[in-house]
C-alpha atoms as a PDB file:
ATOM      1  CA  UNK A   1      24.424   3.262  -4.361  1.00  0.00           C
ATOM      2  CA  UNK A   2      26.664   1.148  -5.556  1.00  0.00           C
ATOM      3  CA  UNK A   3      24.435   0.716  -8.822  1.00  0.00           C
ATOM      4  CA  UNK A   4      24.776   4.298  -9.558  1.00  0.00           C
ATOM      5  CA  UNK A   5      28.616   4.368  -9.022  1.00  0.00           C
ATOM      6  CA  UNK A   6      28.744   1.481 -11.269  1.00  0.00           C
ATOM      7  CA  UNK A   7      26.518   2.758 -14.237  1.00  0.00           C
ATOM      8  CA  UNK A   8      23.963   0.143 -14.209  1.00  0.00           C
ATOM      9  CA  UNK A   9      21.354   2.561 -13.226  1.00  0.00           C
ATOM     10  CA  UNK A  10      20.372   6.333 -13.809  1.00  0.00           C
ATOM     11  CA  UNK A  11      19.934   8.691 -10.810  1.00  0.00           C
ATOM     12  CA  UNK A  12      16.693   9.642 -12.086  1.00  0.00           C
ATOM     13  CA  UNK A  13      15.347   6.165 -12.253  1.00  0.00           C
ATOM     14  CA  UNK A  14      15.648   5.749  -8.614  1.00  0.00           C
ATOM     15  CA  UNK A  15      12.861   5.841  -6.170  1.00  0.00           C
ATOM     16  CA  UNK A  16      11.932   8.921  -4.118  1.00  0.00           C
ATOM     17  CA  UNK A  17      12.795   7.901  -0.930  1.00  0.00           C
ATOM     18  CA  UNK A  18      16.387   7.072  -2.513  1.00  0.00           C
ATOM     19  CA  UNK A  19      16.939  10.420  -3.352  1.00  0.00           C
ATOM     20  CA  UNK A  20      15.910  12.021  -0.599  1.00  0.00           C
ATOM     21  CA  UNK A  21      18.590   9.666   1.100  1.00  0.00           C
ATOM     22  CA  UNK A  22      20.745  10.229  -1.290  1.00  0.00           C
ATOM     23  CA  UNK A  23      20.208  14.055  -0.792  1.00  0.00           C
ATOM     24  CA  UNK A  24      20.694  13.761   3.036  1.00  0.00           C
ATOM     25  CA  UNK A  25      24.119  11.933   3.098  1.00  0.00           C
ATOM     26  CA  UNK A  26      25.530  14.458   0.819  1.00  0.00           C
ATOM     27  CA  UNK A  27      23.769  17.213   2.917  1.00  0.00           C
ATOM     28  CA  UNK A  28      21.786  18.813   0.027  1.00  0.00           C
ATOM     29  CA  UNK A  29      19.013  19.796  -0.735  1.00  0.00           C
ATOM     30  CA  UNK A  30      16.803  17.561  -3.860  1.00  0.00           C
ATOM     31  CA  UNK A  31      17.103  20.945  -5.721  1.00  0.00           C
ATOM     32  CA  UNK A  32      20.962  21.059  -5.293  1.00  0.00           C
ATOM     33  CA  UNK A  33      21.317  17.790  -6.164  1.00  0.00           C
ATOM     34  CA  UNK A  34      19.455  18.450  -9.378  1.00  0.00           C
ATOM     35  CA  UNK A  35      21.478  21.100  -9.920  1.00  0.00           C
ATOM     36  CA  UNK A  36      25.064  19.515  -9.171  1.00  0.00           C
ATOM     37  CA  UNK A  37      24.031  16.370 -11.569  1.00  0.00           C
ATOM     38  CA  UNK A  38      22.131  18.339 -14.097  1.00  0.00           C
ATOM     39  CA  UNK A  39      19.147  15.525 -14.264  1.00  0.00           C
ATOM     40  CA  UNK A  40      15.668  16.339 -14.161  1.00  0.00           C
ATOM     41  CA  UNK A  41      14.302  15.438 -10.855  1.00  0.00           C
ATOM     42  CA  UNK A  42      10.974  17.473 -11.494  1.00  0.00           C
ATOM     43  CA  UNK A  43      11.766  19.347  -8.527  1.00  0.00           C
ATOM     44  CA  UNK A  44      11.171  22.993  -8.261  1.00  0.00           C
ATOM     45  CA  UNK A  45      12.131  25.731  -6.066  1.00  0.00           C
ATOM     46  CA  UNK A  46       9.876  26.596  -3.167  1.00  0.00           C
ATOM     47  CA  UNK A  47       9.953  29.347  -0.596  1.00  0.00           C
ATOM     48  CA  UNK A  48       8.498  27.337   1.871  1.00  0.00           C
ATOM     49  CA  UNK A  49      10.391  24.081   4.374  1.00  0.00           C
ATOM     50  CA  UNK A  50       9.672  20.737   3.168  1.00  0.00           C
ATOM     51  CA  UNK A  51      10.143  17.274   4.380  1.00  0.00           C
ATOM     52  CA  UNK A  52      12.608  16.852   1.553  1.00  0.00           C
ATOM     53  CA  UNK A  53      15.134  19.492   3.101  1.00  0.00           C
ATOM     54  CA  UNK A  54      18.136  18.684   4.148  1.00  0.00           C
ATOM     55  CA  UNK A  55      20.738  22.109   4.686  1.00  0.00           C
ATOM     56  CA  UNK A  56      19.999  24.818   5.580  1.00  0.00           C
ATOM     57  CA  UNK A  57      19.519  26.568   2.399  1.00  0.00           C
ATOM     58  CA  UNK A  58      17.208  29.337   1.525  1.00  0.00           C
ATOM     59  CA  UNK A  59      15.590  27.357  -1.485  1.00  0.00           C
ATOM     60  CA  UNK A  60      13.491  24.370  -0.670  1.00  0.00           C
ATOM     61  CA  UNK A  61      13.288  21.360  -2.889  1.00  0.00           C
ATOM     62  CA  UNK A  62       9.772  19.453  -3.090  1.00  0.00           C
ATOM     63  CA  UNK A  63       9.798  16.397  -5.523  1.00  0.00           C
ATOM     64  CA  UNK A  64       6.405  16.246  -6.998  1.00  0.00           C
ATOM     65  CA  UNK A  65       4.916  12.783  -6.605  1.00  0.00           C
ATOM     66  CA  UNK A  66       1.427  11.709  -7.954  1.00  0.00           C
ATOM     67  CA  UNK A  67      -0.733  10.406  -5.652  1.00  0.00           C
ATOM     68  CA  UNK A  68      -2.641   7.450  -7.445  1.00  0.00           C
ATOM     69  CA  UNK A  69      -6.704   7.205  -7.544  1.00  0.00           C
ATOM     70  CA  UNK A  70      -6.910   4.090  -5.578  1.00  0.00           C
ATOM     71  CA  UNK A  71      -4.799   5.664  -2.794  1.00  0.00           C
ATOM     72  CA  UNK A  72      -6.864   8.820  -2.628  1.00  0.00           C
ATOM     73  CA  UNK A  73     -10.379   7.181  -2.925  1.00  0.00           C
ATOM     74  CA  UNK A  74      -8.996   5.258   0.225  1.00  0.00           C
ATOM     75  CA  UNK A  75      -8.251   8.272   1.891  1.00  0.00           C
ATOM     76  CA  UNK A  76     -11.730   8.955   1.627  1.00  0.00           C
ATOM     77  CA  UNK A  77     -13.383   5.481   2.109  1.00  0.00           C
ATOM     78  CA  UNK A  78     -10.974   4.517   5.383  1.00  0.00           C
ATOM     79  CA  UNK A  79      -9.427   7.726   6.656  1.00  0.00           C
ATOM     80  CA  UNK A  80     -12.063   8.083   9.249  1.00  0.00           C
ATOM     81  CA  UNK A  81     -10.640   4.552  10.641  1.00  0.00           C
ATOM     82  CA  UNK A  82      -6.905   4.935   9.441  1.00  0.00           C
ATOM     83  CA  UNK A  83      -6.986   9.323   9.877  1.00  0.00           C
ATOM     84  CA  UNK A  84      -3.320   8.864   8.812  1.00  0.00           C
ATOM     85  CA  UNK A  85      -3.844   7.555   4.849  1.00  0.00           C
ATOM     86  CA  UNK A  86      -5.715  11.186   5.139  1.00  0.00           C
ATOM     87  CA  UNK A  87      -2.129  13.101   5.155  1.00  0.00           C
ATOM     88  CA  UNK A  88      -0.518  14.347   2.080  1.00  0.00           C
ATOM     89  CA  UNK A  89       3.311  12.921   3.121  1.00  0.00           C
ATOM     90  CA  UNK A  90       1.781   9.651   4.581  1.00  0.00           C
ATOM     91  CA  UNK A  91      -0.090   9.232   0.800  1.00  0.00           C
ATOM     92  CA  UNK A  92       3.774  10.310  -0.816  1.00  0.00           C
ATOM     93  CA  UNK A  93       5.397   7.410   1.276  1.00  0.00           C
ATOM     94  CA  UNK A  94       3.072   4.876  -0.174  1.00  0.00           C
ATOM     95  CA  UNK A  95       3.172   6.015  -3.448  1.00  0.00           C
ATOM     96  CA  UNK A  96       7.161   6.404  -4.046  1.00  0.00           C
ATOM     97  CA  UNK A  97       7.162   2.353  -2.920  1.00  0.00           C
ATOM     98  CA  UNK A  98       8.719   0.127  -5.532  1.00  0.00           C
ATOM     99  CA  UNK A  99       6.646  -3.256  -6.045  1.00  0.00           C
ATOM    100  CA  UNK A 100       8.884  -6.517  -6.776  1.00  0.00           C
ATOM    101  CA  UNK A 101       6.263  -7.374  -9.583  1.00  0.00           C
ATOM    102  CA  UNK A 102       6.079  -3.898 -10.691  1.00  0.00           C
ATOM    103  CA  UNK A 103       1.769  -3.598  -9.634  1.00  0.00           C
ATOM    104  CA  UNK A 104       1.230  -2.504  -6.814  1.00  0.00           C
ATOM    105  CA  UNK A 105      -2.281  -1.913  -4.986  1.00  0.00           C
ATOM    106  CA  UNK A 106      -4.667  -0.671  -7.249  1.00  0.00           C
ATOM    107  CA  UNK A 107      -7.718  -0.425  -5.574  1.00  0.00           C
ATOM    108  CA  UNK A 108      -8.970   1.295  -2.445  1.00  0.00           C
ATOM    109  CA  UNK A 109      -9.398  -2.206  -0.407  1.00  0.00           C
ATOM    110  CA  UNK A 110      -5.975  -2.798  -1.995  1.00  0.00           C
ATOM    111  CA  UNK A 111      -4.298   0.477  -0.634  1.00  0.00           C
ATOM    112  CA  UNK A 112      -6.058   0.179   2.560  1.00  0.00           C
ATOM    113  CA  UNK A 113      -4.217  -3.859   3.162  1.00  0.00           C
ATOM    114  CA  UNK A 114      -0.918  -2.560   1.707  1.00  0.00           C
ATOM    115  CA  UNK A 115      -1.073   0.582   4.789  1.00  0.00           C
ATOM    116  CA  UNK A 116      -2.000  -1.366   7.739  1.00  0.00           C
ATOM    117  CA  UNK A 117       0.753  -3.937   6.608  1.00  0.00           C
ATOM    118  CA  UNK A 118       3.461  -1.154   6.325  1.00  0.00           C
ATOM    119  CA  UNK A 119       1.971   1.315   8.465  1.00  0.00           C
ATOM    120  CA  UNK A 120       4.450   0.522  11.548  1.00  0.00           C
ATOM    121  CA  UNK A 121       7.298   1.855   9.239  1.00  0.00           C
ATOM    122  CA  UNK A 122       5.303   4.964   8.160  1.00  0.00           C
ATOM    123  CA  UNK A 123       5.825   8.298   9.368  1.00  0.00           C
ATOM    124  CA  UNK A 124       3.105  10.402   9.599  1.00  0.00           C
ATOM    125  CA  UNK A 125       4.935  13.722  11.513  1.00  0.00           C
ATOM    126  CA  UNK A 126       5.475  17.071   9.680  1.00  0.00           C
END
């Protein structure tokens, strides 16, 4: 936060889960914050409730994140083991993570190491 009071970074550099955070302490929704700072946040407007909601409002927010190959194929591969990797906001979490190095796991082994290693501080609920 402070970064973004200060000017060193952009709000739409920021990582998902920052937002969303973001979002929550001001009690708004992604979509209303997109709106208030008139940055593209490549969210859109959705009829239905999202884990990204945060008021009351009747438009939902949904911010649109890719899921990469790696993390899908290891859906497939270890999701019979690990049913969680299977679920679309479990695969979300993993992939809004910022890296240190800036690589993350690439590969399906790779994906399935980096979940069991964070999977304690994953949450797999609706």
């Amino acid at each position: 936060m402070s970064h973004l009071e200060a000017g060193t970074i952009e709000l739409g550099s920021i990582a998902a889960s920052r937002l969303v955070a973001l979002a929550r302490a001001l009690k708004w929704t992604l979509l209303e914050l997109q709106e208030a700072t008139g940055i593209d946040l490549a969210i859109e407007s959705t009829e239905s409730t999202t884990p990204t909601e945060v008021s009351p409002s009747t438009e939902r927010a949904r911010v649109q994140i890719e899921i990469p190959e790696g993390l899908l194929e290891a859906a497939e591969k270890y999701g019979r083991t690990f049913p969680a990797l299977r679920k679309r906001r479990v695969q979300e979490q993993l992939s809004s993570a910022r890296f240190f190095d800036g690589v993350g796991p690439q590969t399906a082994e790779e994906w399935r190491d980096y979940y069991t290693s964070v999977s304690r501080w994953i949450s797999d609920k609706d």
